[in-house]
PDB file of N, CA and C in Angstrom:
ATOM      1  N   UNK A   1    -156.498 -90.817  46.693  1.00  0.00           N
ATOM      2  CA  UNK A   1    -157.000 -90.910  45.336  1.00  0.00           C
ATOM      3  C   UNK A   1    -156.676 -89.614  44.584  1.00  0.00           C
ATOM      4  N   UNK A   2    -156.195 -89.852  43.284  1.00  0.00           N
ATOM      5  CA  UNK A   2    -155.666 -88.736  42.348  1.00  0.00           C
ATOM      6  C   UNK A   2    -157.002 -87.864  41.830  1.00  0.00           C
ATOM      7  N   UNK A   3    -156.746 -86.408  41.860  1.00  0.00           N
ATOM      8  CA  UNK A   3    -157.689 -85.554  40.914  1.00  0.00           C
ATOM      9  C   UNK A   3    -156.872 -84.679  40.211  1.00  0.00           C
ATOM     10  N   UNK A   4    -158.049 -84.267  39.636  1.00  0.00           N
ATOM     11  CA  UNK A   4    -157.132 -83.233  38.321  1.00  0.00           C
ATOM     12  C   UNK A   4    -158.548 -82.148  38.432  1.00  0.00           C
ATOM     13  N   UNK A   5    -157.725 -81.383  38.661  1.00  0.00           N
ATOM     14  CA  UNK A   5    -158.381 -79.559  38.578  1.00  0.00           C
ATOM     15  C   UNK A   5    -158.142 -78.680  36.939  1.00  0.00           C
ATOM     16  N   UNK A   6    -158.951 -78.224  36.721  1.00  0.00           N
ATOM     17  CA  UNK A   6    -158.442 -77.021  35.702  1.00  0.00           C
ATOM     18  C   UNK A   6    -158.495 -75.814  36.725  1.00  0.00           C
ATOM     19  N   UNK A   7    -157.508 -74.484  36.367  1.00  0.00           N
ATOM     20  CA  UNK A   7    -157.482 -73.452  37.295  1.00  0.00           C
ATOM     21  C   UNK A   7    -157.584 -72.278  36.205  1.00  0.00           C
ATOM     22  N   UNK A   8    -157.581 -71.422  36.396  1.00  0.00           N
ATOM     23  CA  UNK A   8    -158.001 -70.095  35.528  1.00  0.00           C
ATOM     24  C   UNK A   8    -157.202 -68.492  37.024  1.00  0.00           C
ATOM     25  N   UNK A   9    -156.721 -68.224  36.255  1.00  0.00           N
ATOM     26  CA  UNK A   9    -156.163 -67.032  37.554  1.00  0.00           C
ATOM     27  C   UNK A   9    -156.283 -65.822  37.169  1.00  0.00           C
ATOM     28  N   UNK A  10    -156.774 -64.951  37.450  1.00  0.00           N
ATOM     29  CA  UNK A  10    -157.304 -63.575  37.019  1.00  0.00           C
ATOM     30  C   UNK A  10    -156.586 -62.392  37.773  1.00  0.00           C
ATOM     31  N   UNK A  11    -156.261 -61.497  37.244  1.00  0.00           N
ATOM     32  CA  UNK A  11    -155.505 -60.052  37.893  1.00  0.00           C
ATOM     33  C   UNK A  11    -153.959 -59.824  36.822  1.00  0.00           C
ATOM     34  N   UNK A  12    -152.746 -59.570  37.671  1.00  0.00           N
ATOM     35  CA  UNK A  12    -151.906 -58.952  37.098  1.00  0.00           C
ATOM     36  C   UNK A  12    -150.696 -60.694  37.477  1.00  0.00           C
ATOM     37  N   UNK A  13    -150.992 -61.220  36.253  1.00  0.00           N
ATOM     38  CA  UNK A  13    -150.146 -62.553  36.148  1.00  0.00           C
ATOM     39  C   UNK A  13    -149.677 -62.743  34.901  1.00  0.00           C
ATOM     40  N   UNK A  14    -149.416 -61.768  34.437  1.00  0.00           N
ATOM     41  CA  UNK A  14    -148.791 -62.089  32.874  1.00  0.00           C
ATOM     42  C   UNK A  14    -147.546 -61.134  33.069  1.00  0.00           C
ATOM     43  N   UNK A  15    -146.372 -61.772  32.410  1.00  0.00           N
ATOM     44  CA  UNK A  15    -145.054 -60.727  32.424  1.00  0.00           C
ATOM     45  C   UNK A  15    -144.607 -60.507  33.808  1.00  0.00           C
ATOM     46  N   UNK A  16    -145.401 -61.487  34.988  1.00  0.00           N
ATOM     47  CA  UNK A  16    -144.150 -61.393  36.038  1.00  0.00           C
ATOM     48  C   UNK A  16    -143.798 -62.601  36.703  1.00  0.00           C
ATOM     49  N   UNK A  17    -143.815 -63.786  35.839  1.00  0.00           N
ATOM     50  CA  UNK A  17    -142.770 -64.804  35.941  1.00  0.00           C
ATOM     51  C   UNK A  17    -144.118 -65.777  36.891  1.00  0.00           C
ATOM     52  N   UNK A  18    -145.330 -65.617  36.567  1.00  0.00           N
ATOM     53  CA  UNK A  18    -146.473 -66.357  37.144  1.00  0.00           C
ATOM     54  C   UNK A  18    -146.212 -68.012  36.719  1.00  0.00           C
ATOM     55  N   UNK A  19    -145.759 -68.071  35.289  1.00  0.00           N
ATOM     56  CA  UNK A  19    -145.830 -69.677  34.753  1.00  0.00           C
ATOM     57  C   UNK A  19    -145.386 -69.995  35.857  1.00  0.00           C
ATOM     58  N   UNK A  20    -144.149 -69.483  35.349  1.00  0.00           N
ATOM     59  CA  UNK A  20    -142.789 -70.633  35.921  1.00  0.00           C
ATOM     60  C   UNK A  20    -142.546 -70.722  37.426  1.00  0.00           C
ATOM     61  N   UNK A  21    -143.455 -69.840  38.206  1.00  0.00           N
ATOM     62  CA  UNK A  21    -143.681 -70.107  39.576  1.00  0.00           C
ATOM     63  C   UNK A  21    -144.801 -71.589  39.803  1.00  0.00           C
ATOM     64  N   UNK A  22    -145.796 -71.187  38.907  1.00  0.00           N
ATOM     65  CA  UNK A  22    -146.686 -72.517  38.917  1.00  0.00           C
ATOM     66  C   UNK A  22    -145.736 -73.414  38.871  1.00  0.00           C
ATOM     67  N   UNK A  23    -144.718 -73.678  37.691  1.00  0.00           N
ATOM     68  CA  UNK A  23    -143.894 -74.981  37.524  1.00  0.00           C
ATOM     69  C   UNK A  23    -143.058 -75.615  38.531  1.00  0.00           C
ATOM     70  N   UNK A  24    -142.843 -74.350  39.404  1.00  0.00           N
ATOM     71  CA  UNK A  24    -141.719 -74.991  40.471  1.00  0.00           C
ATOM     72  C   UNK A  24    -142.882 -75.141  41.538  1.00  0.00           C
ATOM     73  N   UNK A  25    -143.866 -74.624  41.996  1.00  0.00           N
ATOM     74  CA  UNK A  25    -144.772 -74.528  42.823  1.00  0.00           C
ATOM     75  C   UNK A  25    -145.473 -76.586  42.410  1.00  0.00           C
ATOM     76  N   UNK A  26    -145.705 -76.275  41.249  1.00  0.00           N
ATOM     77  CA  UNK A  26    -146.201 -77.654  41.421  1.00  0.00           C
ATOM     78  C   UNK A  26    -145.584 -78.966  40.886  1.00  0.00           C
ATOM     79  N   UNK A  27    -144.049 -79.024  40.691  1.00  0.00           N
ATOM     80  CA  UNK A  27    -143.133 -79.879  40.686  1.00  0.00           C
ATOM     81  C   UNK A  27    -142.496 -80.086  41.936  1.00  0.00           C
ATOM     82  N   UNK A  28    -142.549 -79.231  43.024  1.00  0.00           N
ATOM     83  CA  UNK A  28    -142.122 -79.791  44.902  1.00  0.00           C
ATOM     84  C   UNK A  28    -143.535 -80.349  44.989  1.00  0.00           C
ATOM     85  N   UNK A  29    -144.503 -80.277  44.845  1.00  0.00           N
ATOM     86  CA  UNK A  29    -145.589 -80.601  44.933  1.00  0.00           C
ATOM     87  C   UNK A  29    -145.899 -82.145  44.605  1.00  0.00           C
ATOM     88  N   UNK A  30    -144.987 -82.725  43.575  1.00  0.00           N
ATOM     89  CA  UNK A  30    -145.142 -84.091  43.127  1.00  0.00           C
ATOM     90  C   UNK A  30    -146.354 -83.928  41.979  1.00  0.00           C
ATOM     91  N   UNK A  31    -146.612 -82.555  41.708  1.00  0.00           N
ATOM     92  CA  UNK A  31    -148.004 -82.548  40.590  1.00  0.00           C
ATOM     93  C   UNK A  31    -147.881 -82.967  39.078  1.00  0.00           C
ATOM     94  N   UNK A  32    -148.547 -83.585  38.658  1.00  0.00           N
ATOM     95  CA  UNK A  32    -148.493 -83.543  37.051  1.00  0.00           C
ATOM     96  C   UNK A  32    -149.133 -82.449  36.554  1.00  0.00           C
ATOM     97  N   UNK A  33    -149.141 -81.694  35.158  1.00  0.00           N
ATOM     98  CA  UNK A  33    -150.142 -80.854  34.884  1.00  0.00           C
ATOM     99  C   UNK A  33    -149.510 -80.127  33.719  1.00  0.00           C
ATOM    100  N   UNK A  34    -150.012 -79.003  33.644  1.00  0.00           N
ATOM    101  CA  UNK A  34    -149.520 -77.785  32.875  1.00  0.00           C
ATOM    102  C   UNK A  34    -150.115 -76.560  32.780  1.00  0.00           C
ATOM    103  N   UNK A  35    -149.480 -75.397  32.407  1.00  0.00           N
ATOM    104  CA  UNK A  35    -150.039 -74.309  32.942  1.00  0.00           C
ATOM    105  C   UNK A  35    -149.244 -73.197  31.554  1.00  0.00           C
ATOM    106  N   UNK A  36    -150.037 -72.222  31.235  1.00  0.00           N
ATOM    107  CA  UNK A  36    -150.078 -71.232  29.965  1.00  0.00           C
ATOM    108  C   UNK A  36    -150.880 -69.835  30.046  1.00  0.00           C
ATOM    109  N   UNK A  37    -150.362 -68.823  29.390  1.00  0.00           N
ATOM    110  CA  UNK A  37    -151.058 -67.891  29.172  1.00  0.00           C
ATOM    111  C   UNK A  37    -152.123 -67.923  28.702  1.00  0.00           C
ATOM    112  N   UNK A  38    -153.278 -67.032  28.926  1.00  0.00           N
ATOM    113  CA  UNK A  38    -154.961 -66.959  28.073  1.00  0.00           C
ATOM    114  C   UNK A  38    -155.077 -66.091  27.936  1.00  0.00           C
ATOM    115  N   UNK A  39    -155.583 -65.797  26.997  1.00  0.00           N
ATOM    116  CA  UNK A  39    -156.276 -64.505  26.456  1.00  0.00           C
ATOM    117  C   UNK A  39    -157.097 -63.934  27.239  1.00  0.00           C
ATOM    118  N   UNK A  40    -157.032 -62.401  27.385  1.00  0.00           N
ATOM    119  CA  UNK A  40    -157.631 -61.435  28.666  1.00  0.00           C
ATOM    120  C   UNK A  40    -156.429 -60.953  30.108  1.00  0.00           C
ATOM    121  N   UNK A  41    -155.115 -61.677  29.492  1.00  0.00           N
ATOM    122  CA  UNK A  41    -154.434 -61.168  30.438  1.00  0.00           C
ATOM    123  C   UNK A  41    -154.486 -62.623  32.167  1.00  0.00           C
ATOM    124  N   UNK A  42    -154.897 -63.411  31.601  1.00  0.00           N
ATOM    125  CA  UNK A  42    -155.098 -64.661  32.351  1.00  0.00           C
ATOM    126  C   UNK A  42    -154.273 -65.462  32.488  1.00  0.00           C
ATOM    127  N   UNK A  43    -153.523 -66.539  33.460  1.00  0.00           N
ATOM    128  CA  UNK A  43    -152.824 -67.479  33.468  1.00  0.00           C
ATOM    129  C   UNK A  43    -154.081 -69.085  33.901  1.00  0.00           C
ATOM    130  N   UNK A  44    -153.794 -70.104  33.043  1.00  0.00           N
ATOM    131  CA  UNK A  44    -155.108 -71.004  33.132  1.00  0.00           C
ATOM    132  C   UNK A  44    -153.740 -72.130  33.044  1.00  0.00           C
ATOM    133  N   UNK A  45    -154.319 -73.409  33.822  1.00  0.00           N
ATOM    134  CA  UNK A  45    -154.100 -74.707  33.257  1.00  0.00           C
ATOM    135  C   UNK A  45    -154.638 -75.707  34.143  1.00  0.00           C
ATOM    136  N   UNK A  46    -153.748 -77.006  34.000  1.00  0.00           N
ATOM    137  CA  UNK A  46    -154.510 -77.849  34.488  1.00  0.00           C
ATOM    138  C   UNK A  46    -153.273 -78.880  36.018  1.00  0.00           C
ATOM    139  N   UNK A  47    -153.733 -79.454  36.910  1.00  0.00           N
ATOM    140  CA  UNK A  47    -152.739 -79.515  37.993  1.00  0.00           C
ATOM    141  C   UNK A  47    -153.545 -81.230  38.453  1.00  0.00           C
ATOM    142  N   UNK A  48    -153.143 -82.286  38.835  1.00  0.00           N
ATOM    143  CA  UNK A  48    -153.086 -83.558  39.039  1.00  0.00           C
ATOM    144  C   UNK A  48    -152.411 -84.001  40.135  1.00  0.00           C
ATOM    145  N   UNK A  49    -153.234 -84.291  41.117  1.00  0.00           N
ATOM    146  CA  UNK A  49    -152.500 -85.159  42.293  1.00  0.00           C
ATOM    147  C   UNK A  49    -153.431 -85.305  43.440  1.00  0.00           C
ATOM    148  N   UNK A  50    -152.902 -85.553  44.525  1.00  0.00           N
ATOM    149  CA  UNK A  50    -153.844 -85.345  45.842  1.00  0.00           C
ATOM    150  C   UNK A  50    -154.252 -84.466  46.314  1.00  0.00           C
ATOM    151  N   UNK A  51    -155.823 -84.479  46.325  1.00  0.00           N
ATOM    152  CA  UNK A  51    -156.768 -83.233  47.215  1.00  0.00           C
ATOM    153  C   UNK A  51    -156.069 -82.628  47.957  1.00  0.00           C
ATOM    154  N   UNK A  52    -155.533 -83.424  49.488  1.00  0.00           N
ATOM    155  CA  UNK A  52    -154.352 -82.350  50.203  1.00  0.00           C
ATOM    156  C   UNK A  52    -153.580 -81.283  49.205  1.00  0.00           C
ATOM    157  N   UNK A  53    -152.572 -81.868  48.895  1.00  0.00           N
ATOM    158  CA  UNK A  53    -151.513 -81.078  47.793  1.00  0.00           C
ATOM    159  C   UNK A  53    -152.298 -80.404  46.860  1.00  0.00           C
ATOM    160  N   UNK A  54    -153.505 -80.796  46.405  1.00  0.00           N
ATOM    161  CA  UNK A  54    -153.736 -79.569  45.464  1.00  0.00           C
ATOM    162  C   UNK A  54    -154.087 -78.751  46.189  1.00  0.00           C
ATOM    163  N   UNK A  55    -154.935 -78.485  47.125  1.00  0.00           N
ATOM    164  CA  UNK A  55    -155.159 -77.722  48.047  1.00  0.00           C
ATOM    165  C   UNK A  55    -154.155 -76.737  48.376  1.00  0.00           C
ATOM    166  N   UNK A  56    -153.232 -77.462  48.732  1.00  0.00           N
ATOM    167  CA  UNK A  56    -151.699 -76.459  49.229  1.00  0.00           C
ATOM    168  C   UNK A  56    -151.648 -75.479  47.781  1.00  0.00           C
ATOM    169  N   UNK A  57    -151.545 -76.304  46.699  1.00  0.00           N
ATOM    170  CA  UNK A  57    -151.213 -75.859  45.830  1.00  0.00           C
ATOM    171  C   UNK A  57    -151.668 -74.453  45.260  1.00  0.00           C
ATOM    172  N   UNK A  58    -153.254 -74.731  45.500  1.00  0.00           N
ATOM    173  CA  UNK A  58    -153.792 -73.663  44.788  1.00  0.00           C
ATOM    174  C   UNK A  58    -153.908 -72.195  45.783  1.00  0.00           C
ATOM    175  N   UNK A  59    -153.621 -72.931  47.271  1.00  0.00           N
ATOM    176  CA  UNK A  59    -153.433 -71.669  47.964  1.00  0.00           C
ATOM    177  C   UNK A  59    -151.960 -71.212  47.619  1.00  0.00           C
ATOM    178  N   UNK A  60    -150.772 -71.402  47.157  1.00  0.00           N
ATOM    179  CA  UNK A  60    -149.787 -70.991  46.429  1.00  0.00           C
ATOM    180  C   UNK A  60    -150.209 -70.184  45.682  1.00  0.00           C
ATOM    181  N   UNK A  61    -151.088 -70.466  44.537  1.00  0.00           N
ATOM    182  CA  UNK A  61    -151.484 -70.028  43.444  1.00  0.00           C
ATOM    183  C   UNK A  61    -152.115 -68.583  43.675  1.00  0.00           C
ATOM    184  N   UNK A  62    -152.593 -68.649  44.622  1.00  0.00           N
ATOM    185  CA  UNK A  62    -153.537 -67.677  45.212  1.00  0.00           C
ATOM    186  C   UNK A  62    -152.635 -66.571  45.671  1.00  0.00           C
ATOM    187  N   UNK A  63    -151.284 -66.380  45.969  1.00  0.00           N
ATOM    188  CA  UNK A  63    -150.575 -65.992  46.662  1.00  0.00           C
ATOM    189  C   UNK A  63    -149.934 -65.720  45.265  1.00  0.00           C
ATOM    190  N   UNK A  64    -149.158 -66.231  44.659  1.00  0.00           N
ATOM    191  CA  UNK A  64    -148.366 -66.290  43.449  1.00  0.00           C
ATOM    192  C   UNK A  64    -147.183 -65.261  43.578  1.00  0.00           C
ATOM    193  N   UNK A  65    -146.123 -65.038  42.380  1.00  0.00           N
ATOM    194  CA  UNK A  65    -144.650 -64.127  42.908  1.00  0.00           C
ATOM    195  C   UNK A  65    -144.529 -63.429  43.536  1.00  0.00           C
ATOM    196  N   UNK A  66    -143.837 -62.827  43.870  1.00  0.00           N
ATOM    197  CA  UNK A  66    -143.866 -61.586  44.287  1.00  0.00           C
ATOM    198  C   UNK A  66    -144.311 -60.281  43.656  1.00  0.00           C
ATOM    199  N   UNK A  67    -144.276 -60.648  42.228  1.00  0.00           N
ATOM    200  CA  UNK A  67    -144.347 -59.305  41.162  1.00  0.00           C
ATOM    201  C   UNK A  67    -145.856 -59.304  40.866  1.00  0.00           C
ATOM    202  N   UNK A  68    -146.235 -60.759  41.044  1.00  0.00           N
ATOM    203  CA  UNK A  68    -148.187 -60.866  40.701  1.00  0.00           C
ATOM    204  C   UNK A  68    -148.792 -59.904  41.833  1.00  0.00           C
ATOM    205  N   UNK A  69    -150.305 -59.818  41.132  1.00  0.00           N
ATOM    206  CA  UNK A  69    -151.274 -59.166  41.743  1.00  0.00           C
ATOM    207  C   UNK A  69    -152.054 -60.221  41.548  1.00  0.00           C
ATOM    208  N   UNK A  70    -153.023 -61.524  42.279  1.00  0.00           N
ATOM    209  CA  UNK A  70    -154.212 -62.186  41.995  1.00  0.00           C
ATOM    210  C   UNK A  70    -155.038 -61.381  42.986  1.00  0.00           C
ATOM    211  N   UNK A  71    -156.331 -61.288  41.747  1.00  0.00           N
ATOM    212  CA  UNK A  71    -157.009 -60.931  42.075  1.00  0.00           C
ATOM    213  C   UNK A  71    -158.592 -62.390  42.288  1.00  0.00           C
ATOM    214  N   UNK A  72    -157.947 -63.026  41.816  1.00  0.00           N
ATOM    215  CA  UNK A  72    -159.262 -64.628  41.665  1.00  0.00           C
ATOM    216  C   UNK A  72    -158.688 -65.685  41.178  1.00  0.00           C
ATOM    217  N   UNK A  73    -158.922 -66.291  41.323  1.00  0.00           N
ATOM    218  CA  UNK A  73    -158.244 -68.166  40.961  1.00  0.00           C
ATOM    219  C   UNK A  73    -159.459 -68.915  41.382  1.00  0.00           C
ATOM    220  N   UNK A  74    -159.921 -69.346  39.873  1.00  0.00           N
ATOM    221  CA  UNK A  74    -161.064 -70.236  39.964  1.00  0.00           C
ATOM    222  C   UNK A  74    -160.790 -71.704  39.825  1.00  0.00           C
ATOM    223  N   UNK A  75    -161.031 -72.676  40.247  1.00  0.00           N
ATOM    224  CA  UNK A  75    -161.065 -73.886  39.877  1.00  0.00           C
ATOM    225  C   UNK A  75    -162.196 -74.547  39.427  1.00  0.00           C
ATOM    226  N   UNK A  76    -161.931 -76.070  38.853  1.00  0.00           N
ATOM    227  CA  UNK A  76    -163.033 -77.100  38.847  1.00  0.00           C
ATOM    228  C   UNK A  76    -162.217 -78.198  38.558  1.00  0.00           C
ATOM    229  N   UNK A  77    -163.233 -78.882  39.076  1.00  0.00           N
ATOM    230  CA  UNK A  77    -162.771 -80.430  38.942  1.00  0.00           C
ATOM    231  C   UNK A  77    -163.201 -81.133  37.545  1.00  0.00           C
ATOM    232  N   UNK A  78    -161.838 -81.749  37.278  1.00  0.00           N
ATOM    233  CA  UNK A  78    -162.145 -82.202  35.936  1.00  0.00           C
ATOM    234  C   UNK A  78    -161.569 -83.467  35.510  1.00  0.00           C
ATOM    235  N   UNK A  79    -161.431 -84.494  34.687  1.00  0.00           N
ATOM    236  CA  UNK A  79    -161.248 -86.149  34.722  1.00  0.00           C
ATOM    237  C   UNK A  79    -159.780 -86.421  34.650  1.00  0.00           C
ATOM    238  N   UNK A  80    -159.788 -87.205  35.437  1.00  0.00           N
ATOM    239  CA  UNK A  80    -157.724 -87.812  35.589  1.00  0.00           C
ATOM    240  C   UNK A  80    -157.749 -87.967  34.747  1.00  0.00           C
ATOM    241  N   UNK A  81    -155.863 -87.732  34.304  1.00  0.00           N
ATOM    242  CA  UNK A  81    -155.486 -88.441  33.042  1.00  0.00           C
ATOM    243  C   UNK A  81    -154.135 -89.080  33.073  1.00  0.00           C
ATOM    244  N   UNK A  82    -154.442 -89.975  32.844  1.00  0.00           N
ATOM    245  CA  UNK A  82    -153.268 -91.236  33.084  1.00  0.00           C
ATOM    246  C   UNK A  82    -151.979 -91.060  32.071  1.00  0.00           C
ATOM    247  N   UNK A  83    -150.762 -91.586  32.516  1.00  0.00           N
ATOM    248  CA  UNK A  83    -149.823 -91.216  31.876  1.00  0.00           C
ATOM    249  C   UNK A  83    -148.900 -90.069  32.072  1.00  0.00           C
ATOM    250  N   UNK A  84    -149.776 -89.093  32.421  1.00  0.00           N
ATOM    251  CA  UNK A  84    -148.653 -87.722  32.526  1.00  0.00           C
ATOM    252  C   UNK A  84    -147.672 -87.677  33.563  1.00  0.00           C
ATOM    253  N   UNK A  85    -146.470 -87.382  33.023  1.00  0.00           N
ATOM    254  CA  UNK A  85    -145.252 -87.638  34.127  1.00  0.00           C
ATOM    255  C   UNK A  85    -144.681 -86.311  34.341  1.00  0.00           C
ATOM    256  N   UNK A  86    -144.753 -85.150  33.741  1.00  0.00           N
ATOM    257  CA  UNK A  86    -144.537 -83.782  34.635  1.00  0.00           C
ATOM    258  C   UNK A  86    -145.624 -82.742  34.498  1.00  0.00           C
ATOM    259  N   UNK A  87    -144.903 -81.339  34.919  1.00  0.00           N
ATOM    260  CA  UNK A  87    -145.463 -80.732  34.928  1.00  0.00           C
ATOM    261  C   UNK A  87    -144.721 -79.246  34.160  1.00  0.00           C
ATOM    262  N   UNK A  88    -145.576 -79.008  32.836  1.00  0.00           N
ATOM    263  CA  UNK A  88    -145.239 -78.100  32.069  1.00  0.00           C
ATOM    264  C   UNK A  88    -145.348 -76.649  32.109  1.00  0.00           C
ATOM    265  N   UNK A  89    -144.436 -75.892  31.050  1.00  0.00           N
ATOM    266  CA  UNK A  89    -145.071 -74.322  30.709  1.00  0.00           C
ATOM    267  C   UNK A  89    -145.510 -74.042  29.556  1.00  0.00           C
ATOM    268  N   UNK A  90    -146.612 -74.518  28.884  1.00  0.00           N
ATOM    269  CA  UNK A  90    -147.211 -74.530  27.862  1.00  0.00           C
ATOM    270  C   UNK A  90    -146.888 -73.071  26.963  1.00  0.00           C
ATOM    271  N   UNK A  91    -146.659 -72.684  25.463  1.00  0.00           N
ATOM    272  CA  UNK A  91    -146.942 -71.664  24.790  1.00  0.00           C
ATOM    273  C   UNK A  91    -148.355 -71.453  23.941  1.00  0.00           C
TER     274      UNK A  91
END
């Protein structure tokens, strides 16, 4: 059964290529979603698929480039949404 997470990632993830790791991180993944900069120096979005795989996923996330520093990656669970067929880099 499909879920959809919002994620929020906190530390040094801006300006070292954090999106676009999410994008490839959660397009092998089979994920729908999307993912963007936030204000405070934050990378936030939202990720869709199976508990397993998100799981994998967000321990990716947790880990992130080589150039990141995470320092926290919060989640929550939040309502499927039907229709979405990839997974973006929001501006």
């Amino acid at each position: 059964m499909a879920k959809r997470i919002s994620f929020k990632v906190h530390g040094e993830v801006q300006g070292v290529g954090f999106r676009y790791f999410t994008r490839k991180k959660a397009t092998s993944y089979g994920l729908t979603g999307w993912v963007r900069n936030a204000p405070n120096s934050k990378v936030e979005g939202e990720a869709q698929g199976e508990d397993d795989v998100l799981q994998s996923f967000m321990k990716d996330i947790n880990q992130g480039p080589r150039h990141a520093h995470v320092v926290k990656a919060e989640k929550s669970e939040i309502e499927v949404q039907d229709g979405e067929t990839g997974f973006e880099v929001r501006h």
